[in-house]
Protein backbone atom coordinates (compact mmCIF):
# COMPACT_ATOMS: atom_id res chain seq x y z
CA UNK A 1 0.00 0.00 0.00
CA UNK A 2 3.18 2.41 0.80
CA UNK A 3 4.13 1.23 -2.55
CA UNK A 4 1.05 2.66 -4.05
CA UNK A 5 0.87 6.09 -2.45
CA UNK A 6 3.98 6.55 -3.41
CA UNK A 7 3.60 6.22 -7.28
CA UNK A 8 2.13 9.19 -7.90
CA UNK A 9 4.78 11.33 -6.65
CA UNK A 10 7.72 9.31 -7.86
CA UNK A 11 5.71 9.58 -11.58
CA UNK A 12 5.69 13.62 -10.87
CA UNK A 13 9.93 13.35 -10.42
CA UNK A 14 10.44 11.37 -13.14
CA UNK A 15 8.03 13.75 -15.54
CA UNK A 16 9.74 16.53 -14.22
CA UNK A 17 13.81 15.43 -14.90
CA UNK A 18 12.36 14.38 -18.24
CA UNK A 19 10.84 17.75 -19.18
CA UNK A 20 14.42 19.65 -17.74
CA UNK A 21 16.75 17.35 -19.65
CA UNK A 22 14.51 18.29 -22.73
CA UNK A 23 15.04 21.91 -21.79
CA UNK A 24 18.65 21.56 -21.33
CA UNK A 25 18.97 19.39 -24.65
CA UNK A 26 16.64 22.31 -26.77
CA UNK A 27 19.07 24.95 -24.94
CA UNK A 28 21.86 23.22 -26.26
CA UNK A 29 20.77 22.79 -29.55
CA UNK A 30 20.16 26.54 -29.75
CA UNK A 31 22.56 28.84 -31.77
CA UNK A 32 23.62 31.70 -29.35
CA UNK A 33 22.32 35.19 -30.16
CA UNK A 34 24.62 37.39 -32.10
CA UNK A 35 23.59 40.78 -29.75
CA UNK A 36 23.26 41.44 -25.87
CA UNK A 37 20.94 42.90 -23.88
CA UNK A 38 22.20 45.52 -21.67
CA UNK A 39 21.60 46.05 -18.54
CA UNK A 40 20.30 49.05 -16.35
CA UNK A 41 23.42 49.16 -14.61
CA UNK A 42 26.11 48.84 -17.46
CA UNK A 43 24.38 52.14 -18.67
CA UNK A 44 24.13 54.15 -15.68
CA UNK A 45 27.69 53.94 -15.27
CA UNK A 46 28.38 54.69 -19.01
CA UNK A 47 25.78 57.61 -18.36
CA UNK A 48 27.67 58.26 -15.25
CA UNK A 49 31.28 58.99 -16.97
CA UNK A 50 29.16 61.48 -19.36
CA UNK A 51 27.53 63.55 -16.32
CA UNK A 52 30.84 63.89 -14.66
CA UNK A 53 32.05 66.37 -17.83
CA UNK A 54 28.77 68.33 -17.26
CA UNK A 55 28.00 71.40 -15.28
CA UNK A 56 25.16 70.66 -13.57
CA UNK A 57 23.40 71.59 -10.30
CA UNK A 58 22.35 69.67 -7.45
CA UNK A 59 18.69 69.93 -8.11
CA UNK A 60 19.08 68.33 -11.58
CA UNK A 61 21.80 66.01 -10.64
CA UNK A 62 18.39 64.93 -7.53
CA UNK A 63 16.23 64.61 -10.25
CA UNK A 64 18.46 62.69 -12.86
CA UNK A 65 18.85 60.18 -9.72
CA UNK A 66 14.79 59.65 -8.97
CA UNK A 67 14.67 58.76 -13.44
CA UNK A 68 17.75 55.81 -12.30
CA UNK A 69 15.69 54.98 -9.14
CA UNK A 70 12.12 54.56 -10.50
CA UNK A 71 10.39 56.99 -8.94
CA UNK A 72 9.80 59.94 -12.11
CA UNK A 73 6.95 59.36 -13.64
CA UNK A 74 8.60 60.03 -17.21
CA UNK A 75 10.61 57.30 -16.84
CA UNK A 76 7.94 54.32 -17.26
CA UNK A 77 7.03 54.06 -20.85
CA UNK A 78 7.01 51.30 -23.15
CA UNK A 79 11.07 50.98 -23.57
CA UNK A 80 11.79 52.12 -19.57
CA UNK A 81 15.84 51.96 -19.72
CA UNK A 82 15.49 54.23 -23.64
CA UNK A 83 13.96 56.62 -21.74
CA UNK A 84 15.37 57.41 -18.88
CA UNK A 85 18.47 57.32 -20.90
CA UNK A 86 16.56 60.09 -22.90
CA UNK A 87 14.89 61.78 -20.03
CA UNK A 88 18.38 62.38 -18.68
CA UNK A 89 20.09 63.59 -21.63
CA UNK A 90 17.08 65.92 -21.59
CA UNK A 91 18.22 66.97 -18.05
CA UNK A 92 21.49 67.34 -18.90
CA UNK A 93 21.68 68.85 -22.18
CA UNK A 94 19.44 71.67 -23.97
CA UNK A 95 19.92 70.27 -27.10
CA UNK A 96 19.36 66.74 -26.23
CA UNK A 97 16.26 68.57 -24.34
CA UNK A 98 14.67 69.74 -27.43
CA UNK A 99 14.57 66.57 -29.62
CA UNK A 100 13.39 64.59 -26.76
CA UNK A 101 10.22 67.50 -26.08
CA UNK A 102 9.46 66.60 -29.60
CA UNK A 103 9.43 63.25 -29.70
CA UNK A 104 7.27 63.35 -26.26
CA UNK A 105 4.53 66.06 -27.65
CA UNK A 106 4.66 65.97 -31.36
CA UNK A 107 1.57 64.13 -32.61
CA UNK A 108 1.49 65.09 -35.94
CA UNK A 109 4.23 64.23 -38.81
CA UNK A 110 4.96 67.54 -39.35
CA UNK A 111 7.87 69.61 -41.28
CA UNK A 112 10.70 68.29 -38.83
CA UNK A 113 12.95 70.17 -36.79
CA UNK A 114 16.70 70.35 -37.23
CA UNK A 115 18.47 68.78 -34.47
CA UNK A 116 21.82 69.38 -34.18
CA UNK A 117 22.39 68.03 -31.33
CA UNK A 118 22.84 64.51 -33.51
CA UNK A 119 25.62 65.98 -35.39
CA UNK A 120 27.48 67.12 -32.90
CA UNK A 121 30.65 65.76 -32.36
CA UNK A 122 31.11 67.32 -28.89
CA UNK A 123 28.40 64.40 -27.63
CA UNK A 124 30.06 61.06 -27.58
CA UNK A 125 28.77 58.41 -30.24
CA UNK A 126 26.69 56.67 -28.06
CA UNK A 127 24.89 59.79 -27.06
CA UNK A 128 24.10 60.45 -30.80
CA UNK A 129 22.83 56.83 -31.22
CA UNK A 130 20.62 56.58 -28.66
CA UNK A 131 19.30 59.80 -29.79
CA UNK A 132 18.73 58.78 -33.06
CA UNK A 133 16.63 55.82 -31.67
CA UNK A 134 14.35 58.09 -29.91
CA UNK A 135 13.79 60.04 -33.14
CA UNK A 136 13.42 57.08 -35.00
CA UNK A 137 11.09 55.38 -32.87
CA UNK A 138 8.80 58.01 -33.08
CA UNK A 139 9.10 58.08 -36.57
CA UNK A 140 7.99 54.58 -37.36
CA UNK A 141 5.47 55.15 -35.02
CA UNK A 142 4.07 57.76 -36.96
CA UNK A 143 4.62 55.95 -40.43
CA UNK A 144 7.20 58.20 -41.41
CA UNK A 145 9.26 55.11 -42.37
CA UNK A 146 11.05 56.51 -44.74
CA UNK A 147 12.71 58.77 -42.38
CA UNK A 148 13.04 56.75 -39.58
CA UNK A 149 15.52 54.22 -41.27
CA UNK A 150 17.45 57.87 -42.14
CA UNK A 151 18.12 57.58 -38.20
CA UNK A 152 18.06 54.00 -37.87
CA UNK A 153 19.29 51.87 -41.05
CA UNK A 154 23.54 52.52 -40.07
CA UNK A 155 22.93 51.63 -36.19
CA UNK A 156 23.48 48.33 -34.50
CA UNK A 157 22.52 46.57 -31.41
CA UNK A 158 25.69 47.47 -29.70
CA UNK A 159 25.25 51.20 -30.01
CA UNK A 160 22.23 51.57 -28.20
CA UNK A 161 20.58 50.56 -24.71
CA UNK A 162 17.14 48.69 -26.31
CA UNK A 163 18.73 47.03 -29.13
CA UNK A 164 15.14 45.02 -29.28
CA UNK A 165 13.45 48.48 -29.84
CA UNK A 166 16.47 48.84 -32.55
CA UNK A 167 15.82 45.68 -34.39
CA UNK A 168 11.92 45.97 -34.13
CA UNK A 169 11.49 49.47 -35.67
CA UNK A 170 13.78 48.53 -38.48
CA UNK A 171 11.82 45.92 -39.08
CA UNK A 172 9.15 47.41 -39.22
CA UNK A 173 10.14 49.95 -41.48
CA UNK A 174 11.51 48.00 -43.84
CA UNK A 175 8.36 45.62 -43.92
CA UNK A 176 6.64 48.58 -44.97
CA UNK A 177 8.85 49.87 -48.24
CA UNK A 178 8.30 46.74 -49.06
CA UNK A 179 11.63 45.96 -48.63
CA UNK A 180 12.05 41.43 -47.93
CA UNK A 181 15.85 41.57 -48.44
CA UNK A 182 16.56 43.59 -45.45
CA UNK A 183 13.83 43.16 -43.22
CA UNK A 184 13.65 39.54 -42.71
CA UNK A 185 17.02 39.15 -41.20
CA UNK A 186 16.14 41.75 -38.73
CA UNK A 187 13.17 39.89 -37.91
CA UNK A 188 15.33 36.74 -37.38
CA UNK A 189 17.85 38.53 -35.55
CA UNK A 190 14.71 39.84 -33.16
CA UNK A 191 13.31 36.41 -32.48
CA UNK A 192 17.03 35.00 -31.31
CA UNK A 193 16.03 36.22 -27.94
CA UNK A 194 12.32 36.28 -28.04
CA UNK A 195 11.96 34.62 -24.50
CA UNK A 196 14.05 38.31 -23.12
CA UNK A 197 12.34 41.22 -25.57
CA UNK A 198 8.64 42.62 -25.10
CA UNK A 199 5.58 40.10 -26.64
CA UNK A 200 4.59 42.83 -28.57
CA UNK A 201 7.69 42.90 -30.40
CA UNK A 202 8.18 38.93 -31.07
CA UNK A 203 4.22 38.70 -31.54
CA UNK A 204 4.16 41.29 -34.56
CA UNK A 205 7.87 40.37 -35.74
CA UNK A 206 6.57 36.54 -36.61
CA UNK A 207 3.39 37.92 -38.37
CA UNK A 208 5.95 40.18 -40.48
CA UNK A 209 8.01 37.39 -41.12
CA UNK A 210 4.71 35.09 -42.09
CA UNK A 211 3.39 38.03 -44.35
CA UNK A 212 6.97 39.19 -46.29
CA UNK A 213 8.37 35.31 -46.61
CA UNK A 214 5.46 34.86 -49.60
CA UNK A 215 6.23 37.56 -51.40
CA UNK A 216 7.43 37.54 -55.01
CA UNK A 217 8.97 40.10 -56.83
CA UNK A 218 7.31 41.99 -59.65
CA UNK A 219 4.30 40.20 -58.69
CA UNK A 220 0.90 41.56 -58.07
CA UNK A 221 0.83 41.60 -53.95
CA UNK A 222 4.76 43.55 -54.53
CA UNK A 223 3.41 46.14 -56.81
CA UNK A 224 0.16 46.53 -54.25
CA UNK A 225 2.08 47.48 -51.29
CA UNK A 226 4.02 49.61 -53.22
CA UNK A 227 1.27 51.53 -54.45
CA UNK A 228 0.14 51.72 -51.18
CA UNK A 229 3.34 53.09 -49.87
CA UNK A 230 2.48 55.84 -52.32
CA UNK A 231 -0.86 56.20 -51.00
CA UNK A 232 0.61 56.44 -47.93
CA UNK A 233 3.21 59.28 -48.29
CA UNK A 234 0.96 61.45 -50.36
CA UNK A 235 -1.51 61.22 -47.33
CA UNK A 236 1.24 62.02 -44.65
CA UNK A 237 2.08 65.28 -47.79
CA UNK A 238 5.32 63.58 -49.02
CA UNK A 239 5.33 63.89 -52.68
CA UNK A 240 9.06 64.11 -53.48
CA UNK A 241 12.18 62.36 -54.83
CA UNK A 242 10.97 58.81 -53.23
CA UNK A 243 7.29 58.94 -53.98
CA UNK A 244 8.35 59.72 -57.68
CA UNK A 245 11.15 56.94 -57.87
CA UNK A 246 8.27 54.31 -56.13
CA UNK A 247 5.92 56.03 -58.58
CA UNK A 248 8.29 55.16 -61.46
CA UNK A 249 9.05 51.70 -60.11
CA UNK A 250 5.53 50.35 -59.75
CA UNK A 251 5.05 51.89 -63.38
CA UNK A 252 8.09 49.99 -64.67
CA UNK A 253 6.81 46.45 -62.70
CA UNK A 254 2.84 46.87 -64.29
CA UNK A 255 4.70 47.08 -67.48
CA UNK A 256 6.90 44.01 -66.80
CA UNK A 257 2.84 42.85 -65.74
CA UNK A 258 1.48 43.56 -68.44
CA UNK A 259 3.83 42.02 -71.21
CA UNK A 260 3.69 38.79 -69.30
CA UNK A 261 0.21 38.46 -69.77
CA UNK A 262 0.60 39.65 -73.52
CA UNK A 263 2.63 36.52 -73.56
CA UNK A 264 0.07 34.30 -72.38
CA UNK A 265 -2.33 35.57 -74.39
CA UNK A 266 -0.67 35.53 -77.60
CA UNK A 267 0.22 31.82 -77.06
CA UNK A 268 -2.77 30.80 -75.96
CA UNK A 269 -4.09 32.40 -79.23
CA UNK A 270 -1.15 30.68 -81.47
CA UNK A 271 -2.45 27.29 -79.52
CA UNK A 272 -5.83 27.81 -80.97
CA UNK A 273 -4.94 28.19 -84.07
CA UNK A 274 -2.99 26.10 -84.28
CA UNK A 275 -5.67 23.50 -83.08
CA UNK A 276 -7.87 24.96 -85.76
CA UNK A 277 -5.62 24.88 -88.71
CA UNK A 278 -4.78 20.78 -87.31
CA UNK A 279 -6.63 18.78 -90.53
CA UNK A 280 -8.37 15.79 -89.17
CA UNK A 281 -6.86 13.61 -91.66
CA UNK A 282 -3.23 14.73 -92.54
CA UNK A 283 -2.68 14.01 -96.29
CA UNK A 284 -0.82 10.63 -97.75
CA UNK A 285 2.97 12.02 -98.46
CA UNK A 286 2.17 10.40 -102.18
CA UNK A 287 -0.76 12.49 -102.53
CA UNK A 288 -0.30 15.85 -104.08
CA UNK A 289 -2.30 18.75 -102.35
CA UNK A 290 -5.14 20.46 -104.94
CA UNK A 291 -5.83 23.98 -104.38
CA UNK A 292 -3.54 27.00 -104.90
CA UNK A 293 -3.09 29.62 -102.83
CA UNK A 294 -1.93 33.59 -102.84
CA UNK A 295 0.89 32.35 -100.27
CA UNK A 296 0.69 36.10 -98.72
CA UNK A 297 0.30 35.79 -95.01
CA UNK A 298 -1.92 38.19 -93.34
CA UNK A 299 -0.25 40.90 -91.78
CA UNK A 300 -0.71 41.91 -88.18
CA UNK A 301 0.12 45.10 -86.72
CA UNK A 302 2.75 44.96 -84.25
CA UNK A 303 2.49 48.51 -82.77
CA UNK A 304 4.91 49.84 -80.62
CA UNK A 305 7.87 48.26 -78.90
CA UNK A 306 5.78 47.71 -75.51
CA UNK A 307 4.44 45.10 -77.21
CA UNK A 308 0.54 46.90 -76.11
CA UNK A 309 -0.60 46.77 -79.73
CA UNK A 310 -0.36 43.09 -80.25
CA UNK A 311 -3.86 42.95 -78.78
CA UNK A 312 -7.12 42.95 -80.01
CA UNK A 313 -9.45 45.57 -78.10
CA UNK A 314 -10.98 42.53 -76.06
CA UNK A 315 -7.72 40.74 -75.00
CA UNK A 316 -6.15 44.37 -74.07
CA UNK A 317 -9.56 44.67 -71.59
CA UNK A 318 -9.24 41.61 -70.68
CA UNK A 319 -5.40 42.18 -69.46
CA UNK A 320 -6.80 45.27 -67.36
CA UNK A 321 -9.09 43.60 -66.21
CA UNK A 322 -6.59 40.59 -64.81
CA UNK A 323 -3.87 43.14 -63.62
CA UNK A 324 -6.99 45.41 -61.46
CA UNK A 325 -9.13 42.51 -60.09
CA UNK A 326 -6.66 42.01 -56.82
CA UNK A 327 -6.00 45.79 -56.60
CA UNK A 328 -8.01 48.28 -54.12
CA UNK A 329 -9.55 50.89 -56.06
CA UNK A 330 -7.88 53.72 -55.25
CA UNK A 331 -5.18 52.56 -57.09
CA UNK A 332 -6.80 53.10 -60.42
CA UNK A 333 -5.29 56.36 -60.13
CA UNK A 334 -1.62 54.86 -61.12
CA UNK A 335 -2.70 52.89 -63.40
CA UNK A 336 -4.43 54.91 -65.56
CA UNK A 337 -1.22 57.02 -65.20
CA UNK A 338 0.63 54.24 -66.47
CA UNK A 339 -1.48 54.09 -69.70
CA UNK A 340 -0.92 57.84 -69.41
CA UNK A 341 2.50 57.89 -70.02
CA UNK A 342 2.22 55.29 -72.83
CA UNK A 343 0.26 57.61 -74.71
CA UNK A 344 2.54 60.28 -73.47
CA UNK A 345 5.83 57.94 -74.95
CA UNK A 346 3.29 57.35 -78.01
CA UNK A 347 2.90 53.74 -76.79
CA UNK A 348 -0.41 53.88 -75.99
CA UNK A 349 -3.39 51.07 -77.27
C-alpha cells in the first residue's frame, strides 16, 4: 500500500527530470544570439562617466537620480531603460532637451525640426545613437518610415541601450517599403532572444516574417504594397524624390505585368490556331495537295515596342481587367497614369 501512495509522486519526479533534460537538450541545440541585452546598470555607469564632464546643479543632478531609481513618472514608458536614458540627456543637455520634447509632444508628422544636437561631435557616439533611436522610434510610429531608417538603417545593437526596440522598428520599417531583403534578417535577428524582448515585439515580428516570406517580386501583392506606400506618403504630404522613384518603379513592374500576360495571351491564341488549322486527316505524303493559294500571309500590326498593340481591343480589356481585379480601387489612379504615359511615350493602345 506504501508502494502505491507513493507512485504518484515518484511519476511527478520522473516527468519533471524528463521535461528539464529536454530543456537543457533544446538549450543546447540553440545557436547563441549574435547581440546582448544591456543592462540598467552597465548604462548608468556609461551615463555616469558622461555627467561627470557636465555642469550641472544639485537639483538636476536629484532629479536625474529619482529617473535611475524609478520613482519619475517620465521614466515608465514602453522601452523604460530608452527613456530614462533620454529623459536624462534631456536633463542634462538643452539640445538633447529639445529633440526629446518633440518626440514626447509631437503628434502630428509635421515639417521636422533640425536637431543638431545629432551631429554634434562634442556628444560622444553613443549619445548620438541613442538619440537617433528616440527620433526614430517616433518616426515609425508615426509611419514616417522613410525617415526613420534615415536615423536608424547605419545603427546596431551594440550602439544603443534597447537594441530590441532597434531591431523591431527597423523591421518594421523596412516591412513597410516593401523591402524582404533587409527586413527579414532583422526579424530573425529579433526572435534570437524572443523569450528576453517585449511580446509585442516577437508577436508582430513573426506575423511580419509570415506576411513578407510569400512575397514575389514583380508580382501583383509587390506592386500593391508599393502603391500603397504611395498612398501612404501622399496622405502624410510627401510627394518628393521617393514617392516619384516608387511612382516610377511600380510603373516599370505593371509594365513588366502587363507584357507577361501579352505573352500568355498571344500563345494561348497561337495554340488555338494552331488546333484549328490541325486537318483531321493529314494528307498521304504520295498524294499531291489540290488547291492553290496567294501564299501572302496576313499581316498583323505589331504597334509599338511595348508590345501593347499586339492585342485585339478585347484581350487588351481583358489584361486590365486581370492586372486590377486584386488591386483596391484607389489605385486606379496609377494605373491609368501608367497608360498615361504610354500615350505620353506614343505607346499607348
Amino acid at each position: 500500500m506504501t508502494i502505491c501512495r507513493r507512485l504518484p509522486a515518484v511519476a511527478a519526479v520522473i516527468l519533471a527530470l524528463a521535461a528539464s533534460a529536454s530543456v537543457r537538450a533544446d538549450s543546447e541545440l540553440e545557436q547563441p544570439a549574435s547581440w546582448q541585452l544591456p543592462d540598467a546598470a552597465t548604462a548608468k555607469a556609461q551615463l555616469d562617466t558622461y555627467l561627470r564632464d557636465r555642469r550641472l546643479d544639485e537639483a538636476t543632478r536629484q532629479q536625474i537620480d529619482s529617473v535611475w531609481a524609478g520613482t519619475d513618472p517620465a521614466a515608465d514608458s514602453e522601452a523604460p531603460l530608452l527613456d530614462r536614458l533620454a529623459t536624462t540627456l534631456a536633463l542634462a543637455d538643452g539640445e538633447a532637451r529639445t529633440l526629446v520634447d518633440f518626440c514626447r509632444t509631437a503628434t502630428e508628422p509635421t515639417v521636422l525640426p533640425d536637431f543638431p544636437v545629432l551631429r554634434s561631435e562634442q556628444q560622444p557616439t553613443w549619445v548620438r545613437a541613442n538619440l537617433r533611436l528616440v527620433l526614430g522610434r517616433w518616426l515609425a510610429q508615426h509611419q514616417l518610415y522613410d525617415e526613420a531608417l534615415e536615423q536608424l538603417r547605419d545603427l546596431t545593437p551594440a550602439d544603443v541601450v534597447d537594441p530590441a526596440a532597434l531591431l523591431f522598428y527597423q523591421s518594421v520599417s523596412y516591412h513597410r517599403m516593401p523591402d524582404k531583403r533587409q527586413c527579414l534578417p532583422l526579424v530573425a535577428r529579433l526572435l534570437e532572444r524572443e523569450s528576453q524582448v517585449p511580446q509585442r515585439y516577437v508577436a508582430l515580428a513573426r506575423l511580419i516574417r509570415a506576411d513578407l516570406e510569400p512575397l514575389e517580386t514583380d508580382s501583383l501583392d509587390e506592386v500593391s504594397r508599393l502603391m500603397d506606400e504611395v498612398r501612404r506618403r501622399l496622405e502624410l504630404q510627401r510627394a518628393g524624390t521617393r514617392v516619384r522613384q516608387q511612382e516610377d518603379e511600380v510603373l516599370a513592374k505593371l509594365d513588366k505585368l502587363i507584357k507577361k500576360i501579352e505573352q500568355q495571351q498571344q500563345q494561348q491564341q497561337a495554340a488555338a490556331a494552331a488546333g484549328r488549322l490541325q486537318p483531321a486527316s493529314p494528307a498521304q505524303d504520295s498524294m499531291p495537295m489540290g488547291g492553290r493559294g496567294p501564299g501572302d500571309i496576313d499581316p498583323k500590326q505589331l504597334g509599338s515596342k511595348s508590345g501593347w498593340g499586339n492585342l485585339p481591343p478585347a484581350a487588351r480589356q481583358e489584361v486590365l481587367q486581370q492586372i486590377g481585379k486584386d488591386l483596391p480601387a484607389h489605385y486606379r489612379e496609377i494605373l491609368e497614369e501608367y497608360f498615361r504615359r504610354l500615350a505620353r511615350e506614343g505607346t499607348g493602345p
